[in-house]
C-alpha atoms as a PDB file:
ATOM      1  CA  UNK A   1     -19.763 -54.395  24.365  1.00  0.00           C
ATOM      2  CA  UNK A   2     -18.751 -57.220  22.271  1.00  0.00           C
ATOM      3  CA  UNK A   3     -14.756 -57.483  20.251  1.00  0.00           C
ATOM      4  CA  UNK A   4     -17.042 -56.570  17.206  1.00  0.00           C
ATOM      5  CA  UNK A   5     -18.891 -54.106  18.132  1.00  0.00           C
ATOM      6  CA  UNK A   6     -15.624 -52.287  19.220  1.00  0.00           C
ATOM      7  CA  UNK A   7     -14.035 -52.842  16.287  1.00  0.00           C
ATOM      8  CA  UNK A   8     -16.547 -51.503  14.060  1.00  0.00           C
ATOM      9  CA  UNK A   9     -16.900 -48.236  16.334  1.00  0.00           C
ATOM     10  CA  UNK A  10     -13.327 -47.578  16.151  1.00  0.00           C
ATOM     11  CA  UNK A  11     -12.964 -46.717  12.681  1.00  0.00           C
ATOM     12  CA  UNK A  12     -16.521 -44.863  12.616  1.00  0.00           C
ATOM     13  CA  UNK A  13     -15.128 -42.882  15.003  1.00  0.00           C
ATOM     14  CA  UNK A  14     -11.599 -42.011  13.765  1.00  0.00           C
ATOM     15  CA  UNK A  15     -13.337 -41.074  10.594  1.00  0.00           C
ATOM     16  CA  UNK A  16     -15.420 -38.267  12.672  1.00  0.00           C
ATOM     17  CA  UNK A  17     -12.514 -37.335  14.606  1.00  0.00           C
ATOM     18  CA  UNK A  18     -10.662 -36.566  10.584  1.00  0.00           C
ATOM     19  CA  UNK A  19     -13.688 -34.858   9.720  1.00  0.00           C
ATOM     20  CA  UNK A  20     -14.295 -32.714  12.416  1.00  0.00           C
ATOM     21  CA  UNK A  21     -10.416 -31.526  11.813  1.00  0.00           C
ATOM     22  CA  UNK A  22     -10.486 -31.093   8.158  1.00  0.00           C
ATOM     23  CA  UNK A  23     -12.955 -28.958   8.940  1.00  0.00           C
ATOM     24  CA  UNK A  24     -11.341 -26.714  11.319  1.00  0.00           C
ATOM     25  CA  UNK A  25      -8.372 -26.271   9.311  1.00  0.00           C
ATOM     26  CA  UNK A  26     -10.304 -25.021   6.545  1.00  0.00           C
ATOM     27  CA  UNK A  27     -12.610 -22.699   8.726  1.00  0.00           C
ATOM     28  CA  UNK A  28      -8.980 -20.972  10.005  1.00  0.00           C
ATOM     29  CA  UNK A  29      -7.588 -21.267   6.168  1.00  0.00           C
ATOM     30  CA  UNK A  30     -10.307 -19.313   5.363  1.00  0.00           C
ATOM     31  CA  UNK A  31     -10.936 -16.996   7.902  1.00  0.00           C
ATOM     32  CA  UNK A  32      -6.993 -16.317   7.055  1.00  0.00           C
ATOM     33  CA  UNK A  33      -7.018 -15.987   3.462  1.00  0.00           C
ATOM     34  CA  UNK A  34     -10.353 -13.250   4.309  1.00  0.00           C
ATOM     35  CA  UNK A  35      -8.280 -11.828   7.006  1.00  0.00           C
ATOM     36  CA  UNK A  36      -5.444 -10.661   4.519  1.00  0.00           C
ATOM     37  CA  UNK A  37      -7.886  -9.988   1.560  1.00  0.00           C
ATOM     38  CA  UNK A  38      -9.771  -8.100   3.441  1.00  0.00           C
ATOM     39  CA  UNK A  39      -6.662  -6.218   5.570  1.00  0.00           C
ATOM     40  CA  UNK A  40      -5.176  -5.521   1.473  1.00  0.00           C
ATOM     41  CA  UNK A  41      -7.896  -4.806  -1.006  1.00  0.00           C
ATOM     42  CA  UNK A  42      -6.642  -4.572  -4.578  1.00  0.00           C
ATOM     43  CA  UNK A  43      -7.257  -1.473  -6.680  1.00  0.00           C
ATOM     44  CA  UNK A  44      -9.606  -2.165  -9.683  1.00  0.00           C
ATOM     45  CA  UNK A  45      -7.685   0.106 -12.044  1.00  0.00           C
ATOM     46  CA  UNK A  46      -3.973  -0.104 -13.244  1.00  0.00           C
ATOM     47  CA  UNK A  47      -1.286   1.945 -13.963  1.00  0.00           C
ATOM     48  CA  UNK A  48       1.635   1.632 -16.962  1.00  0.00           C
ATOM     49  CA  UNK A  49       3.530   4.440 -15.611  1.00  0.00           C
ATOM     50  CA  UNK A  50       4.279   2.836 -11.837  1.00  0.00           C
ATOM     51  CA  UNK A  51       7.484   1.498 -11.852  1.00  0.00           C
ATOM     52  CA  UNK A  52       7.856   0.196  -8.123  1.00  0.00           C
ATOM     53  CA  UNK A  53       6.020  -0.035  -4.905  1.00  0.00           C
ATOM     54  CA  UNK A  54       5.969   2.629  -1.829  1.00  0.00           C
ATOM     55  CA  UNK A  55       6.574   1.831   1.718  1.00  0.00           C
ATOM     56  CA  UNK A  56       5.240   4.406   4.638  1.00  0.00           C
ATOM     57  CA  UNK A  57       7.546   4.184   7.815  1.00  0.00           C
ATOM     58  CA  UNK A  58       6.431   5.813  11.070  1.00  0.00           C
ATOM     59  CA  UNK A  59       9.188   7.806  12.942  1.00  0.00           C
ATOM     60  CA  UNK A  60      10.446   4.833  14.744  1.00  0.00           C
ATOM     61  CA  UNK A  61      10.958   2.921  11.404  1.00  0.00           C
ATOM     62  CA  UNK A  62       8.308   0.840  11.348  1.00  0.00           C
ATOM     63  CA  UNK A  63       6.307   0.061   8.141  1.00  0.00           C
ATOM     64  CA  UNK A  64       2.690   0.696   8.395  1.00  0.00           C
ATOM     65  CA  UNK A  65      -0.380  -0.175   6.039  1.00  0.00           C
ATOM     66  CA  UNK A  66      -3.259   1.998   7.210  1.00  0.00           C
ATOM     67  CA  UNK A  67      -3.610   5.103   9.044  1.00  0.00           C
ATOM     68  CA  UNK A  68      -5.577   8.020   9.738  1.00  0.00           C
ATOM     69  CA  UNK A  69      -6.875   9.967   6.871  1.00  0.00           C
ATOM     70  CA  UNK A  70      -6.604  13.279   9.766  1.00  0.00           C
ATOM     71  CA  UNK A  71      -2.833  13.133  10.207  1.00  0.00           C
ATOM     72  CA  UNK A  72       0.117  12.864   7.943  1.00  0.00           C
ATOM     73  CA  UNK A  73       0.961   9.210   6.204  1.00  0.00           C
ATOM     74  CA  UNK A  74       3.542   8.754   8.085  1.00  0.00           C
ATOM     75  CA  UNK A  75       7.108  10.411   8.899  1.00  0.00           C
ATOM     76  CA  UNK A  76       8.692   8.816   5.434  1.00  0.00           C
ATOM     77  CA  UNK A  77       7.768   6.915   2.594  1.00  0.00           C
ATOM     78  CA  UNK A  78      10.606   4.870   0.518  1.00  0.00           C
ATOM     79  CA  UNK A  79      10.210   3.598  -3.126  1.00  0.00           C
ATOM     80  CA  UNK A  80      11.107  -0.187  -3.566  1.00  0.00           C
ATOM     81  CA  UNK A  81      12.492   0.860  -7.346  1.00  0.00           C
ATOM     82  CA  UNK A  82      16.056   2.870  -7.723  1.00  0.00           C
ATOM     83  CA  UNK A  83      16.416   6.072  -9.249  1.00  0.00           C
ATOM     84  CA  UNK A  84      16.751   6.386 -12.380  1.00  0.00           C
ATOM     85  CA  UNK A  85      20.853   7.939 -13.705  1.00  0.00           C
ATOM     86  CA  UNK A  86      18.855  11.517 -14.674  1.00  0.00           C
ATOM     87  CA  UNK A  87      17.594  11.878 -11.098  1.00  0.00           C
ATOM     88  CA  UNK A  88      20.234   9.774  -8.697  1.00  0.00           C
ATOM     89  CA  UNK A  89      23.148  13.194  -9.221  1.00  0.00           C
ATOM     90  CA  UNK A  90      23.514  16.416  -7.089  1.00  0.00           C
ATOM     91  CA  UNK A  91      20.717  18.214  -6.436  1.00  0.00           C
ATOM     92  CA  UNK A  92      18.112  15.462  -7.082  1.00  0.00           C
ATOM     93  CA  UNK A  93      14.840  15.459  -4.880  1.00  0.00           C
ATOM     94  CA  UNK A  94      11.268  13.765  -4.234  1.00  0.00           C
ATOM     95  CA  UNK A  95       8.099  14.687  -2.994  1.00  0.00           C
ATOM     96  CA  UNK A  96       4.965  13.160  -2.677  1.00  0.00           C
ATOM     97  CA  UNK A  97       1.691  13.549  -4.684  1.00  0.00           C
ATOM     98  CA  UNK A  98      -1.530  11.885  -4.162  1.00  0.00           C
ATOM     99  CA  UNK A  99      -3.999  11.141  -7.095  1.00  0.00           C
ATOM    100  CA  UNK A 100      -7.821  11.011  -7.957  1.00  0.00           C
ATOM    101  CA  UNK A 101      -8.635   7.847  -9.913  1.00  0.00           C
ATOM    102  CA  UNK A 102     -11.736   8.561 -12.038  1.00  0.00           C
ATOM    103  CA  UNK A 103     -13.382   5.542 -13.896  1.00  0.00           C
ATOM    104  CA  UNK A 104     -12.802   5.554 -17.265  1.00  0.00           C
ATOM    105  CA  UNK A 105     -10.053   8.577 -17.339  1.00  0.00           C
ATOM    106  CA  UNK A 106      -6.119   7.333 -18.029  1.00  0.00           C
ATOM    107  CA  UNK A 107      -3.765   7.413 -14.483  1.00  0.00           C
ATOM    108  CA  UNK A 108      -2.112  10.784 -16.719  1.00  0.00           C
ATOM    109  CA  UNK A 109      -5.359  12.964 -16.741  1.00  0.00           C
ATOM    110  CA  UNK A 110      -5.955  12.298 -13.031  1.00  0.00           C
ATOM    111  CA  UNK A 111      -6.081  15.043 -10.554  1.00  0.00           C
ATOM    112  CA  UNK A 112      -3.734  15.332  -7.795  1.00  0.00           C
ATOM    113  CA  UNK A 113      -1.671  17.177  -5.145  1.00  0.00           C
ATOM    114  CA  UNK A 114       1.678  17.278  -3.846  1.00  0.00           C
ATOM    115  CA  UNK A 115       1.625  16.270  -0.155  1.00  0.00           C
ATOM    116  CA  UNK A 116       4.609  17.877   0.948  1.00  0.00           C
ATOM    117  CA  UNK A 117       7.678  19.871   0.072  1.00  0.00           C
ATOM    118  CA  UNK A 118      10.307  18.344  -2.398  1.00  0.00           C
ATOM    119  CA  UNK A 119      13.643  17.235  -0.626  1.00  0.00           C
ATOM    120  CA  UNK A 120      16.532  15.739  -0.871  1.00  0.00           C
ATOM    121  CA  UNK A 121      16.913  12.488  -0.833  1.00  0.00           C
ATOM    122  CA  UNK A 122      20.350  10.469   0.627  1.00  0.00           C
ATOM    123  CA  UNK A 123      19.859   7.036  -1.185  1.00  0.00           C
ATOM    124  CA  UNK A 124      19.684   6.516  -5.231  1.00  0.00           C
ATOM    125  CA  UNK A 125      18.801   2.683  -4.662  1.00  0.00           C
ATOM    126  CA  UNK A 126      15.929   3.803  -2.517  1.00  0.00           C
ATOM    127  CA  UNK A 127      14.656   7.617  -2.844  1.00  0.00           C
ATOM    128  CA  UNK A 128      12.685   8.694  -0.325  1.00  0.00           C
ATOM    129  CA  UNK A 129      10.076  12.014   1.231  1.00  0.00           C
ATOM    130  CA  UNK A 130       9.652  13.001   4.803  1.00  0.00           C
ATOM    131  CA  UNK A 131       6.566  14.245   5.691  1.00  0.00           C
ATOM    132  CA  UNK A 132       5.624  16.359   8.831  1.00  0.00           C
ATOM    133  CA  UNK A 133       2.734  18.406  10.581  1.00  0.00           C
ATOM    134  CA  UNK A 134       2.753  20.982   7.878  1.00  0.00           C
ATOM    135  CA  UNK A 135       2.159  18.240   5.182  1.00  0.00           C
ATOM    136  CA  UNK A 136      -1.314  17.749   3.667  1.00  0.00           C
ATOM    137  CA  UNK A 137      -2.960  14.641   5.053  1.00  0.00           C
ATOM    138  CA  UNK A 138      -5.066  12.528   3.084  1.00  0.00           C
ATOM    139  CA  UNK A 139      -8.405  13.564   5.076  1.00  0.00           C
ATOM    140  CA  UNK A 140      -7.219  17.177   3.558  1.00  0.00           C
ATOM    141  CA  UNK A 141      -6.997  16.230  -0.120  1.00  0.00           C
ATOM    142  CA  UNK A 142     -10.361  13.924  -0.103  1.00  0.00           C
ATOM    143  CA  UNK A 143     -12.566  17.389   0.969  1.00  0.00           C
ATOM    144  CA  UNK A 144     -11.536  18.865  -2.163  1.00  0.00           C
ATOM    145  CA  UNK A 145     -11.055  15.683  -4.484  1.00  0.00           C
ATOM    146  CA  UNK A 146     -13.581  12.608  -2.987  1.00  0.00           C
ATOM    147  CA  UNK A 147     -12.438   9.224  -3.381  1.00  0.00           C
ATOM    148  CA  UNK A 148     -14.817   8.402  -6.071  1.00  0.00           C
ATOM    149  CA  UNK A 149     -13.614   5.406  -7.852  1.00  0.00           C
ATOM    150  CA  UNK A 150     -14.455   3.278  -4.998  1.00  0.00           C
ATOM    151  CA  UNK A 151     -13.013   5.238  -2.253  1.00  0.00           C
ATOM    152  CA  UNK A 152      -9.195   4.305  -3.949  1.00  0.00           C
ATOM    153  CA  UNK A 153      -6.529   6.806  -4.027  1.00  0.00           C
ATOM    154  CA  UNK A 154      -2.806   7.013  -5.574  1.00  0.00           C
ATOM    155  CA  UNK A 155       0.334   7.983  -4.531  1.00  0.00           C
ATOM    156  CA  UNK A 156       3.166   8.682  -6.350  1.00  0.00           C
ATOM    157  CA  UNK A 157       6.742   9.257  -4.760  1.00  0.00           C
ATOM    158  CA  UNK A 158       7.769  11.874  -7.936  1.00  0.00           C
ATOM    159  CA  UNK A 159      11.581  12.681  -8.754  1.00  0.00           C
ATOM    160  CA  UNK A 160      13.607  15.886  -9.613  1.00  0.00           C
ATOM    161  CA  UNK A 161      16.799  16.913  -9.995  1.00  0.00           C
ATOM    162  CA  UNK A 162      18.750  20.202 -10.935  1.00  0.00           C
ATOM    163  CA  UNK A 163      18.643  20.238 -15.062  1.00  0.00           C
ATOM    164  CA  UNK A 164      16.091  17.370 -15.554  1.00  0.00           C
ATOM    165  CA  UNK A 165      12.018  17.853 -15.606  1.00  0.00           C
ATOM    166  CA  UNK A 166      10.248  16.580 -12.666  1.00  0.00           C
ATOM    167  CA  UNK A 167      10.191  12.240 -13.161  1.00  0.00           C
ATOM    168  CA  UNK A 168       6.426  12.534 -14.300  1.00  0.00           C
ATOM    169  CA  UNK A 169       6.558   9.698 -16.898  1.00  0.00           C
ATOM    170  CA  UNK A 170       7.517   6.882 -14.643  1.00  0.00           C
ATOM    171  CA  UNK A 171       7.441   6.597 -10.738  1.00  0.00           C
ATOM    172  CA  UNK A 172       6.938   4.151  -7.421  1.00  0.00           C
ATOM    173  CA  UNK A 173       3.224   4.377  -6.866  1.00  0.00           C
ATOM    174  CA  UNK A 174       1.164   3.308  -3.841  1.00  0.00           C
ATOM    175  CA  UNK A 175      -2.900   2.298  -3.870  1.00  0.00           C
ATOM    176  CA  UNK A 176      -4.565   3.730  -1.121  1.00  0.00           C
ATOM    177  CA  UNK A 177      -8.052   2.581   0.355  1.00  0.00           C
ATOM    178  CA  UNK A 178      -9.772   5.154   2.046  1.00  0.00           C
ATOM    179  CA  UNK A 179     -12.850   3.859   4.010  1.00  0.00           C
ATOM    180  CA  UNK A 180     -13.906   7.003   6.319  1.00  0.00           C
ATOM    181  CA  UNK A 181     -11.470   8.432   7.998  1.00  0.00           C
ATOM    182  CA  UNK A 182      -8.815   5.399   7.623  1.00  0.00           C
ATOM    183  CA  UNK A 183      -6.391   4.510   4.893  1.00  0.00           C
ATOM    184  CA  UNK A 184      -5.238   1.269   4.032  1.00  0.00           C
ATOM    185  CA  UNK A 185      -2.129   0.746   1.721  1.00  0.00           C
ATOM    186  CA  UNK A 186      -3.033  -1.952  -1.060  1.00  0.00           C
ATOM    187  CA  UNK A 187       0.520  -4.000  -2.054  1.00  0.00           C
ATOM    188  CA  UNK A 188       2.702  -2.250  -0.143  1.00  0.00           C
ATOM    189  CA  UNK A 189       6.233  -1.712  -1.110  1.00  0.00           C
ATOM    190  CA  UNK A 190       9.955  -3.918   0.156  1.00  0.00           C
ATOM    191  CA  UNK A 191      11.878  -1.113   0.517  1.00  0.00           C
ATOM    192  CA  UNK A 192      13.510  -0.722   4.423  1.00  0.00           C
ATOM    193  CA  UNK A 193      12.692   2.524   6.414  1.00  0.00           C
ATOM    194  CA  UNK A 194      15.541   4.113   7.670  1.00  0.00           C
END
């Protein structure tokens, strides 16, 4: 092969060479960006009234983001946003309810159900519920109340204390995806499991 002939191949053949990677890097940058779409849909409605995000921590303190819809969430769930000063005194609790979006209805007229008993909580910057084998699992609450805006349900982690109403009008909220007999949490929340 003659000097030119080499020399023209060379640069022919660098430019394939940039091709062929520019082109894997965007098959794996996409296949990524689908990855985490997909793994954390977003739910098509929103909601004035939630104030921070909820984390569910398994009994070893591990955050999860899906689960069964036949056992219990999880063994706590945390809100990323503080208590507010009428519910961080003696005697305050929380407890877990889960919510039935409905198209066209406001997050307030929404059915739901608390999950478990109300408890005490030990930290204001970070109330939290535990749930057990005697709470009502998600697979529980869709028999009675179906998933119908798109299979999306809502948590909310909900507040009391001794002298105040129940914290009703503003709350840490979680988006759950139910597909089946799995949940996936949508945005989950910062807050650390203990």
């Amino acid at each position: 092969m003659s000097t030119l002939t080499q020399a023209r191949t060379a640069p022919a053949a660098r430019t394939r060479v940039v091709l062929l990677l520019t082109l894997l890097v965007a098959v794996v940058l996409g296949g990524t960006i689908w990855h985490f779409v997909s793994a954390h849909p977003k739910a098509p409605y929103t909601d004035p009234s939630a104030v921070g995000h909820l984390t569910i921590c398994t009994a070893d303190g591990k955050a999860v983001t899906s689960g069964s819809t036949t056992q219990p969430l999880g063994a706590v769930v945390v809100s990323d946003a503080a208590a507010p000063a009428a519910y961080a005194g003696n005697g305050h609790t929380a407890a877990l309810m889960v919510y039935q979006p409905r198209k066209g209805v406001g997050p307030e007229e929404w059915t739901g159900l608390q999950l478990n008993a109300a408890a005490g909580y030990d930290s204001t910057d970070h109330p939290s519920t535990t749930l057990d084998t005697a709470s009502t699992t998600i697979g529980q609450f869709v028999r009675g109340y179906p998933a119908i805006d798109d299979g999306w349900l809502q948590l909310r982690l909900v507040l009391g204390a001794s002298g105040a109403a129940q914290g009703r009008a503003s709350y840490a909220a979680g988006d759950l995806h139910v597909d089946g007999t799995t949940w996936t949490l949508s945005d989950p929340g910062t807050a650390p499991c203990p």
